[in-house]
C-alpha atoms as a PDB file:
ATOM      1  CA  UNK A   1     130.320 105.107 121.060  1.00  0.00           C
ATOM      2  CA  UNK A   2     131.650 103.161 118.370  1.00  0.00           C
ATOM      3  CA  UNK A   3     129.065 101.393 115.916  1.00  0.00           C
ATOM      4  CA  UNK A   4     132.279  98.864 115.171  1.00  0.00           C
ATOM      5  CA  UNK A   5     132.125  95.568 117.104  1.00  0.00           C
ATOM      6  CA  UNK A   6     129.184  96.235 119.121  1.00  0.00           C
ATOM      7  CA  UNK A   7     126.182  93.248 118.995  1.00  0.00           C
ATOM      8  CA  UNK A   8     122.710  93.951 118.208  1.00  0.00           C
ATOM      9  CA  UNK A   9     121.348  90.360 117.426  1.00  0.00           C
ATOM     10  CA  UNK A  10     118.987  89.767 114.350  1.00  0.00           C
ATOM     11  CA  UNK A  11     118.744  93.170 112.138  1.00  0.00           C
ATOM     12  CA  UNK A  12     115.459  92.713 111.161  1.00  0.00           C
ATOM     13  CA  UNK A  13     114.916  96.547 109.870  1.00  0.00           C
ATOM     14  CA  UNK A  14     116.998  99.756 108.168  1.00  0.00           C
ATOM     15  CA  UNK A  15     115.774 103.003 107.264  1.00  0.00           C
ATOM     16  CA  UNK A  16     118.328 105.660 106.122  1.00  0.00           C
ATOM     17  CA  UNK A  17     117.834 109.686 106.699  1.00  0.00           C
ATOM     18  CA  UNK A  18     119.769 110.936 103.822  1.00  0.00           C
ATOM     19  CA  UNK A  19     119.384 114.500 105.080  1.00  0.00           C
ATOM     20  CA  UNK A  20     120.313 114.221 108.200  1.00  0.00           C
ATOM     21  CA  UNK A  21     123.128 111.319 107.544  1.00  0.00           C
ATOM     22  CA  UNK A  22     121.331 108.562 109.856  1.00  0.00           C
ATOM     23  CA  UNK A  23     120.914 105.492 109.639  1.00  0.00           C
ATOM     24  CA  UNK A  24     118.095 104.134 112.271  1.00  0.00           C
ATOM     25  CA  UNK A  25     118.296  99.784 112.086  1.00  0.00           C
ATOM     26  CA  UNK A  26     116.100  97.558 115.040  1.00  0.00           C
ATOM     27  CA  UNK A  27     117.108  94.567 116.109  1.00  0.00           C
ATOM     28  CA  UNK A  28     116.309  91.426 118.498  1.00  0.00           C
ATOM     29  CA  UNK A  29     118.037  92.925 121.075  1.00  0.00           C
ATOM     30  CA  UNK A  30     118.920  97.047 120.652  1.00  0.00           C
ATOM     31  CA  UNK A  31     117.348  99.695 118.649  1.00  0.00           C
ATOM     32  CA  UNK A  32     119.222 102.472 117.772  1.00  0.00           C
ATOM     33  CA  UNK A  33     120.976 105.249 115.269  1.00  0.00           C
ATOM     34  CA  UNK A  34     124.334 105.648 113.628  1.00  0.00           C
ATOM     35  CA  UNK A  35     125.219 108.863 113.538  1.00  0.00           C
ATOM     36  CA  UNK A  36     128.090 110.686 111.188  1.00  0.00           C
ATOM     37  CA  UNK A  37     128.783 108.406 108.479  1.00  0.00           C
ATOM     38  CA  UNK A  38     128.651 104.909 111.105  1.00  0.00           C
ATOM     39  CA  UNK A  39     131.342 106.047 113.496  1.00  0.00           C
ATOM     40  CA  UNK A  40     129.171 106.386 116.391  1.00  0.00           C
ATOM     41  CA  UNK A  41     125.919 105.325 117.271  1.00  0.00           C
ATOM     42  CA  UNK A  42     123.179 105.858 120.071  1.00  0.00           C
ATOM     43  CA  UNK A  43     121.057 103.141 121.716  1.00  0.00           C
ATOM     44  CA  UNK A  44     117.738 104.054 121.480  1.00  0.00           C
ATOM     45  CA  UNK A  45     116.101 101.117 123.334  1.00  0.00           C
ATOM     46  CA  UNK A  46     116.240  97.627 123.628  1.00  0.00           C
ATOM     47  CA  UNK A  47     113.629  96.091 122.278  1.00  0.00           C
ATOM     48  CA  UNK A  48     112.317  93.623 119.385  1.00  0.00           C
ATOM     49  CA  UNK A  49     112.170  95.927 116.749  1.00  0.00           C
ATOM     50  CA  UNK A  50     110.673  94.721 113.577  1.00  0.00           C
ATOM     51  CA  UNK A  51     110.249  97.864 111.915  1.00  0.00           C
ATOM     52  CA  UNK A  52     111.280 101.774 112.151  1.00  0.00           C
ATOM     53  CA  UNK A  53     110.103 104.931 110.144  1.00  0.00           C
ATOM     54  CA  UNK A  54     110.728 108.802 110.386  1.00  0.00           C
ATOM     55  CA  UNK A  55     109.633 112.359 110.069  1.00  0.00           C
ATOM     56  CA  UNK A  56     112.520 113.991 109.407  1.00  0.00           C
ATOM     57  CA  UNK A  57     110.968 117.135 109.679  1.00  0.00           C
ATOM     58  CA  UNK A  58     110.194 116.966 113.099  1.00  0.00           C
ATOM     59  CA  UNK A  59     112.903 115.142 114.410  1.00  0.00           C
ATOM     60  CA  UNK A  60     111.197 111.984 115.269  1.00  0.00           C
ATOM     61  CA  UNK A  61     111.661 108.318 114.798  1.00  0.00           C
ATOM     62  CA  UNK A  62     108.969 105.611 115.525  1.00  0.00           C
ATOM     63  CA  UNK A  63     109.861 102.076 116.055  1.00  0.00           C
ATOM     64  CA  UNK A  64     107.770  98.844 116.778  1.00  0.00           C
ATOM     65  CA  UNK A  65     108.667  96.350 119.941  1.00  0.00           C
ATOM     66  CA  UNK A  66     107.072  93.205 118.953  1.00  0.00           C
ATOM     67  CA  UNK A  67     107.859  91.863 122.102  1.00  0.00           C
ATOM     68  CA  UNK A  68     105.084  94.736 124.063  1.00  0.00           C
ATOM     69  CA  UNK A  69     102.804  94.941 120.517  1.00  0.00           C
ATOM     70  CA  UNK A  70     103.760  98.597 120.977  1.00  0.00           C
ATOM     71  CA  UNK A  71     105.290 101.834 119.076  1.00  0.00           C
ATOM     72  CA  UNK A  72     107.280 104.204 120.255  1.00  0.00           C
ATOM     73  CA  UNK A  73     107.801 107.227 118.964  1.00  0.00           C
ATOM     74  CA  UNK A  74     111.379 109.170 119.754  1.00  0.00           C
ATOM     75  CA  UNK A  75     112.849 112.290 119.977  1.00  0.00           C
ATOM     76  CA  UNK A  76     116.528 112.103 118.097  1.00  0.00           C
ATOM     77  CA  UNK A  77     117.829 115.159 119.066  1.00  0.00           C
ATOM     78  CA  UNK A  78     117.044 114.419 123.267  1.00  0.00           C
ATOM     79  CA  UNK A  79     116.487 110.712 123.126  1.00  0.00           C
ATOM     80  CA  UNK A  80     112.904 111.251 124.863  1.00  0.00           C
ATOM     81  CA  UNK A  81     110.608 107.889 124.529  1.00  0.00           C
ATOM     82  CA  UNK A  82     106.867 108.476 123.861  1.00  0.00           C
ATOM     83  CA  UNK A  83     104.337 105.580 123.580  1.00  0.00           C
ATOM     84  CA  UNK A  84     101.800 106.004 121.172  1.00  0.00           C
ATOM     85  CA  UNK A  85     100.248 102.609 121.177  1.00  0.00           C
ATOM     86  CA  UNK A  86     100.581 100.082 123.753  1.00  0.00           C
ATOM     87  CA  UNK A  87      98.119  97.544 123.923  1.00  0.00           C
ATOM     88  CA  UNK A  88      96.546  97.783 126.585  1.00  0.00           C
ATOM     89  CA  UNK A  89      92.965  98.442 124.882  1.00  0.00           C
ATOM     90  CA  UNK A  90      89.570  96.906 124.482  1.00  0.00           C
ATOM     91  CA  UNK A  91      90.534  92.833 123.444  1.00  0.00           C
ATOM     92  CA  UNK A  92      87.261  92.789 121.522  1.00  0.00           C
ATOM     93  CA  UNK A  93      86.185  94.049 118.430  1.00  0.00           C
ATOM     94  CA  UNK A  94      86.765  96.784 117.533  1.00  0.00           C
ATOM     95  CA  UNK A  95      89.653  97.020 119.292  1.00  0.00           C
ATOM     96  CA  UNK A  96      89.934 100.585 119.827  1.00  0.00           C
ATOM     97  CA  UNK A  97      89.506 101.586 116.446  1.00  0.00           C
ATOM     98  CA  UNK A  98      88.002 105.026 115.762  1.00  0.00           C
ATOM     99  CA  UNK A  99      89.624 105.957 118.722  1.00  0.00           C
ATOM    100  CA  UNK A 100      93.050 107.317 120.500  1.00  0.00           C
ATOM    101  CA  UNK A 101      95.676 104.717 119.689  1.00  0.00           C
ATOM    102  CA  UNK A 102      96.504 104.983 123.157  1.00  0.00           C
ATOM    103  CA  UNK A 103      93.320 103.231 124.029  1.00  0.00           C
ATOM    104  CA  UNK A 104      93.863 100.166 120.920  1.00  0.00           C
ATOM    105  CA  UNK A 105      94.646  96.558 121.273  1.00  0.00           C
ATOM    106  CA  UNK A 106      96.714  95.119 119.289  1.00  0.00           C
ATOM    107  CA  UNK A 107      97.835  91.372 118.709  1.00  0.00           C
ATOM    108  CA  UNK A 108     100.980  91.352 116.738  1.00  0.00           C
ATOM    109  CA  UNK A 109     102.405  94.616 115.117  1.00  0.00           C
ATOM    110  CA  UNK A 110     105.413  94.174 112.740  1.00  0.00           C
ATOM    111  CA  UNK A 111     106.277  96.786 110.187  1.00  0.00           C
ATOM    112  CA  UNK A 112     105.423 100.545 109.819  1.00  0.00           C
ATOM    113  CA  UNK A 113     105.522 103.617 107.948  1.00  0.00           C
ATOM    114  CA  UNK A 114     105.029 107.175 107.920  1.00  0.00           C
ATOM    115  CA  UNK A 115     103.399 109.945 105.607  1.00  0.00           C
ATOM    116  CA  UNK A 116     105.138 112.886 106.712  1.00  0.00           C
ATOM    117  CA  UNK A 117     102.774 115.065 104.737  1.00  0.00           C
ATOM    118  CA  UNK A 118      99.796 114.054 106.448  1.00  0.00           C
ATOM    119  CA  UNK A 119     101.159 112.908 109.464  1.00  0.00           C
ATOM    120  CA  UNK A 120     100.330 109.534 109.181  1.00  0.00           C
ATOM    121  CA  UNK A 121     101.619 106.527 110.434  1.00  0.00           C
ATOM    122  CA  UNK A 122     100.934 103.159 109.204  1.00  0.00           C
ATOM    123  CA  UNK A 123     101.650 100.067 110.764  1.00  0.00           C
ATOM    124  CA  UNK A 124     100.384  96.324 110.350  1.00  0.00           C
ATOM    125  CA  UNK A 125      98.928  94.652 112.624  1.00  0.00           C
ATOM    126  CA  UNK A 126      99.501  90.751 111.261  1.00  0.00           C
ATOM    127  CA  UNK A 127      96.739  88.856 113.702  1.00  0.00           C
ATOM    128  CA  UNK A 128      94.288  91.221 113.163  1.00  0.00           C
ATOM    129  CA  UNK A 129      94.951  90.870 109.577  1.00  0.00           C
ATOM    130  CA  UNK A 130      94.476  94.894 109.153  1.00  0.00           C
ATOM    131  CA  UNK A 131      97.248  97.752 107.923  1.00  0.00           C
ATOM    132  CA  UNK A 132      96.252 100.222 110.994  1.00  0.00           C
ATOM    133  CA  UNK A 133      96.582 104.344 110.568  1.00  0.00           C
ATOM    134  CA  UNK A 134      97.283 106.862 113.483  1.00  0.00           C
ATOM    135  CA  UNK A 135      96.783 110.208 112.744  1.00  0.00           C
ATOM    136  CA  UNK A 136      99.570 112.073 114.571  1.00  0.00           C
ATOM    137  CA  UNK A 137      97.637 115.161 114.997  1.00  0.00           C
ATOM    138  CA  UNK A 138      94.753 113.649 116.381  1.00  0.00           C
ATOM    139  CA  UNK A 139      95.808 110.408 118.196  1.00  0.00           C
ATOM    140  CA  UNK A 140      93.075 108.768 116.692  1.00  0.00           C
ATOM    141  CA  UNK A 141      93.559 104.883 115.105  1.00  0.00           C
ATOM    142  CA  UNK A 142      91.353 103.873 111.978  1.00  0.00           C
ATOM    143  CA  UNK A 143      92.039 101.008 109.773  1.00  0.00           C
ATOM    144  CA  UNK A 144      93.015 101.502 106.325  1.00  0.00           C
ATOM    145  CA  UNK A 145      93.082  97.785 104.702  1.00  0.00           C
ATOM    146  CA  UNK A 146      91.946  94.897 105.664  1.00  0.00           C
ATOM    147  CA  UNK A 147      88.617  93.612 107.712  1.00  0.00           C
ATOM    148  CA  UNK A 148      89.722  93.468 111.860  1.00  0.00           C
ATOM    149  CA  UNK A 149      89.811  90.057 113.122  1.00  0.00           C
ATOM    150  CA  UNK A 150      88.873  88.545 109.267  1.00  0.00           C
ATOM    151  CA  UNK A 151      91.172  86.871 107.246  1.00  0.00           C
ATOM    152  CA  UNK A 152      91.332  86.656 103.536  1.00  0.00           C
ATOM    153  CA  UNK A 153      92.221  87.571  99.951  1.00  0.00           C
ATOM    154  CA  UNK A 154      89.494  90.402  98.856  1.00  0.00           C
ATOM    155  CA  UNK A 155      91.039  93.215  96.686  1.00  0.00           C
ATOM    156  CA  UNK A 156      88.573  96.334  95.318  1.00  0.00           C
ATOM    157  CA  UNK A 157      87.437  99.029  97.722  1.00  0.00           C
ATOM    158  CA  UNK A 158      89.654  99.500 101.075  1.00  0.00           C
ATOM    159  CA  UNK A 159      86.045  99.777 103.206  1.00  0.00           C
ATOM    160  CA  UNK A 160      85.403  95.893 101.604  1.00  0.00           C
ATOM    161  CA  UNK A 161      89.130  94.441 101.541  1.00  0.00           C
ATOM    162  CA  UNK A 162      90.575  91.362 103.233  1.00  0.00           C
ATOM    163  CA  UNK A 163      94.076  91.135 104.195  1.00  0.00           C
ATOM    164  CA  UNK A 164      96.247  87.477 105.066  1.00  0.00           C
ATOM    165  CA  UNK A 165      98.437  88.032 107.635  1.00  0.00           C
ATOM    166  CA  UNK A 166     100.641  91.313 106.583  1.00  0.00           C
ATOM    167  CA  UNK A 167     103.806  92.105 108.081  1.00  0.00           C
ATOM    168  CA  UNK A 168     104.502  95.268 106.237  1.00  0.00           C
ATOM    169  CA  UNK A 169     103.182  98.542 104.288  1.00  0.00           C
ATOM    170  CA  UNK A 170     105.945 100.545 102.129  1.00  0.00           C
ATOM    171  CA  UNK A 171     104.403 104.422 100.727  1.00  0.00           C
ATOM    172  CA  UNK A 172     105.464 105.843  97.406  1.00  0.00           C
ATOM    173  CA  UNK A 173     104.630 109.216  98.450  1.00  0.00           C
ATOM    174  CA  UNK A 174     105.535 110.552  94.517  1.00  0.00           C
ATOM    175  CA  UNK A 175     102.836 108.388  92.960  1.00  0.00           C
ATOM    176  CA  UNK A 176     100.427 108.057  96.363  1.00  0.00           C
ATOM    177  CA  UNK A 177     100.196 104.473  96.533  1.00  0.00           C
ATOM    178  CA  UNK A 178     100.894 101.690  98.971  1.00  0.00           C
ATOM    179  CA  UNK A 179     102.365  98.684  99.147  1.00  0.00           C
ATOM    180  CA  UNK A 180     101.269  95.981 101.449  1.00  0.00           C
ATOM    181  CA  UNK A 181     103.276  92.786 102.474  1.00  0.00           C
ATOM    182  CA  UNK A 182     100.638  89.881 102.361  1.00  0.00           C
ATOM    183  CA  UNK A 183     100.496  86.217 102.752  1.00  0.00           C
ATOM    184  CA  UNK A 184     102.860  85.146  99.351  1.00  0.00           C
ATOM    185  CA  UNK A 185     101.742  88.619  97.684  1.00  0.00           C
ATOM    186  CA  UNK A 186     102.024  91.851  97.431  1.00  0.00           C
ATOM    187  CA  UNK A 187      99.098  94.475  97.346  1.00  0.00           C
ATOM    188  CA  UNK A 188      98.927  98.188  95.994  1.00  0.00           C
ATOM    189  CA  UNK A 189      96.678 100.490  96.740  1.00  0.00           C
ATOM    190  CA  UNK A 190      95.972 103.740  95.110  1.00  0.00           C
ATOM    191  CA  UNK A 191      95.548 105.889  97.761  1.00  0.00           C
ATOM    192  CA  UNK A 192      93.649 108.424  95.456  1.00  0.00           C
ATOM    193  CA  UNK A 193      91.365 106.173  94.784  1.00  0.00           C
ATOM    194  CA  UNK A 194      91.268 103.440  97.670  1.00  0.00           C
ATOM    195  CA  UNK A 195      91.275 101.147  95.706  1.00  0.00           C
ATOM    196  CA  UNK A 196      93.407  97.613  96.204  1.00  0.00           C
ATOM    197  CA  UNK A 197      94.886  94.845  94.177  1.00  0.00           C
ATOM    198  CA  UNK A 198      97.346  92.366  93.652  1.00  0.00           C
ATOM    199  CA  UNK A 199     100.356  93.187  92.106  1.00  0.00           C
ATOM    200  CA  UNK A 200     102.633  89.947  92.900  1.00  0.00           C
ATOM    201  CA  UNK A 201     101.525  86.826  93.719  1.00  0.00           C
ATOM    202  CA  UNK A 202      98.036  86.169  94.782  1.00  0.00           C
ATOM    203  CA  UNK A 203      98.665  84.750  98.590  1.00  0.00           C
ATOM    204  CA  UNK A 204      98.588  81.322  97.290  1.00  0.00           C
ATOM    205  CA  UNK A 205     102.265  79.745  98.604  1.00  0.00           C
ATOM    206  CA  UNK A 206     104.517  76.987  96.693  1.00  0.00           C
ATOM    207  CA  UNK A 207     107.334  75.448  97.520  1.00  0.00           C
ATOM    208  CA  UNK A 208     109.657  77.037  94.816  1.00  0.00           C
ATOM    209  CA  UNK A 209     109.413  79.807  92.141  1.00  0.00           C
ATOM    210  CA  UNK A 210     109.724  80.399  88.382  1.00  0.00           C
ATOM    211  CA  UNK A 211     111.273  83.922  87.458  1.00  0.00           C
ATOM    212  CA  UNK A 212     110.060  85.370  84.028  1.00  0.00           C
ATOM    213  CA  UNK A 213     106.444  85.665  84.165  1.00  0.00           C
ATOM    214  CA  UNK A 214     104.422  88.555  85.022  1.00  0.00           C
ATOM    215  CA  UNK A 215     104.272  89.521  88.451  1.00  0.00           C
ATOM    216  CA  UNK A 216     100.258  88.736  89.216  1.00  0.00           C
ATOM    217  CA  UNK A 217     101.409  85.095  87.587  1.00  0.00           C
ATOM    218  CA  UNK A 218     103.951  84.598  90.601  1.00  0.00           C
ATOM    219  CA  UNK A 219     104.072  82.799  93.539  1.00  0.00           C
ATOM    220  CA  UNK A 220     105.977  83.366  96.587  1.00  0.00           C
ATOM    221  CA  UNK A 221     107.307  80.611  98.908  1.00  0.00           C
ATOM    222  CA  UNK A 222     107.099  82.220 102.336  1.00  0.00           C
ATOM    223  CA  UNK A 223     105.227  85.455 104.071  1.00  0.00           C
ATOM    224  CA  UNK A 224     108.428  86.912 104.871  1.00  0.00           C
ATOM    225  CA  UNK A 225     109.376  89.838 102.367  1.00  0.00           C
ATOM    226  CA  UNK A 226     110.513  93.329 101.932  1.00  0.00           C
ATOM    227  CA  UNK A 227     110.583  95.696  99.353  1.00  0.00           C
ATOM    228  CA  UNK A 228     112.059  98.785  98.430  1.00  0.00           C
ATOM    229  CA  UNK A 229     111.243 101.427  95.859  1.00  0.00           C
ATOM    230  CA  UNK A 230     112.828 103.625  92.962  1.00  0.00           C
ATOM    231  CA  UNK A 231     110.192 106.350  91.997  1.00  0.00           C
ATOM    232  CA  UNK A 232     113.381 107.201  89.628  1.00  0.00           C
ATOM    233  CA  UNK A 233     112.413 104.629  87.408  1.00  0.00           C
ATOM    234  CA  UNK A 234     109.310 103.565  88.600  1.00  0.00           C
ATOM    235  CA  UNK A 235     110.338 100.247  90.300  1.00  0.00           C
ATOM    236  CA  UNK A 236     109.486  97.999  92.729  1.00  0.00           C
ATOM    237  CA  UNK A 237     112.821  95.450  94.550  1.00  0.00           C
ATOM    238  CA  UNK A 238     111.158  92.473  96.450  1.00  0.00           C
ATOM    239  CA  UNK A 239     113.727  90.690  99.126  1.00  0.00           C
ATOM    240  CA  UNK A 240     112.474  87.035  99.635  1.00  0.00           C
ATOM    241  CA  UNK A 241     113.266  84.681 102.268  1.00  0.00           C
ATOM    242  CA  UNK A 242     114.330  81.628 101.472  1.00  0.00           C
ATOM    243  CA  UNK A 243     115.323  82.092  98.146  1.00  0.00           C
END
């Protein structure tokens, strides 16, 4: 099919497979891949897809559908739809954790990522205030940041650390950190050391924004950001709505 004049509502996330020429995007109302430099594409799903991540190596894409608090995990070469995590878990603490992801809960899942060396995939999980880790081999869920069910603004030690509402995690696989999406910041964690902090912002929000200053001195105006790396030169973008 042609990728030209066909309707997907809201984009709300892209992740390009330079190896493969792909380009997966999820949307309000489809999910899918464009195939062979955008002349074609393949619906995937429909769904409310707030995020998307790959393993190239195995031929897999995983997607979120906000609308079921689930992932999905797919098979691009035969289009085959797995569930991984699908809510339908223990509502009370700890809400599956330490155990298959199969058997989680979870309130409201928005973006994801995936460590293709460890087979890990991240994903946060915003009302449970927690960045979330399945380990693909296993199918076990554990929780990497945050304190399930507690809000709030802790940095230090992962096993003590207190996320605000995060909506996304970005890996820099070359330098082994993390970057978390947070309430008007943005967190890194050394994932050598497990250790967190703030490196924009410090989740306090204002109602507009001074460019110029060092990063920990800003403030962001809304919780809804991405970002985007270059290990090339050891950089950080930061897309903010609103601004």
């Amino acid at each position: 099919m042609q990728a030209i004049g066909t309707s997907f509502g809201t984009i709300n996330s892209l992740f390009m497979d330079a190896t493969n020429d792909i380009l997966y995007f999820g949307g309000t109302q489809l999910y899918g891949l464009i195939v062979r430099n955008a002349t074609a594409y393949n619906l995937v799903t429909g769904a409310n897809t707030f995020g998307c991540a790959i393993d190239a190596t195995q031929n897999l894409a995983y997607h979120t559908d906000t609308s079921l608090n689930s992932i999905v995990q797919v098979n691009t070469t035969s289009f085959v739809k797995v569930k991984i995590v699908n809510s339908a878990g223990s509502t009370s603490y700890p809400y599956g954790d330490n155990g298959l992801a199969l058997n989680a809960h979870t309130l409201f899942i928005r973006g994801i990522a995936y460590d293709y060396r460890q087979k890990l995939l991240f994903f946060a999980d915003k009302d449970l205030h927690t960045i979330r880790v399945i380990n693909m081999t296993s199918g076990n869920i554990t929780v990497f940041a945050g304190t399930t069910g507690i809000a709030g603004r802790v940095n230090g030690p992962l096993v003590l650390s207190r996320l605000e509402e995060p909506v996304a995690i970005k890996l820099d696989l070359v330098y082994n950190k993390a970057y978390i999406i947070d309430k008007c910041s943005i967190r890194v964690v050394d994932r050598t050391t497990n250790w967190m902090n703030y490196l924009a912002g410090n989740g306090t929000c204002i109602t507009s924004t001074i460019d110029g200053v060092l990063a920990t001195n800003y403030r962001f105006t809304s919780n809804y950001k991405n970002v985007a790396i270059d290990n090339n030169a050891h950089r950080l973008f930061v897309a903010e709505a609103g601004m």
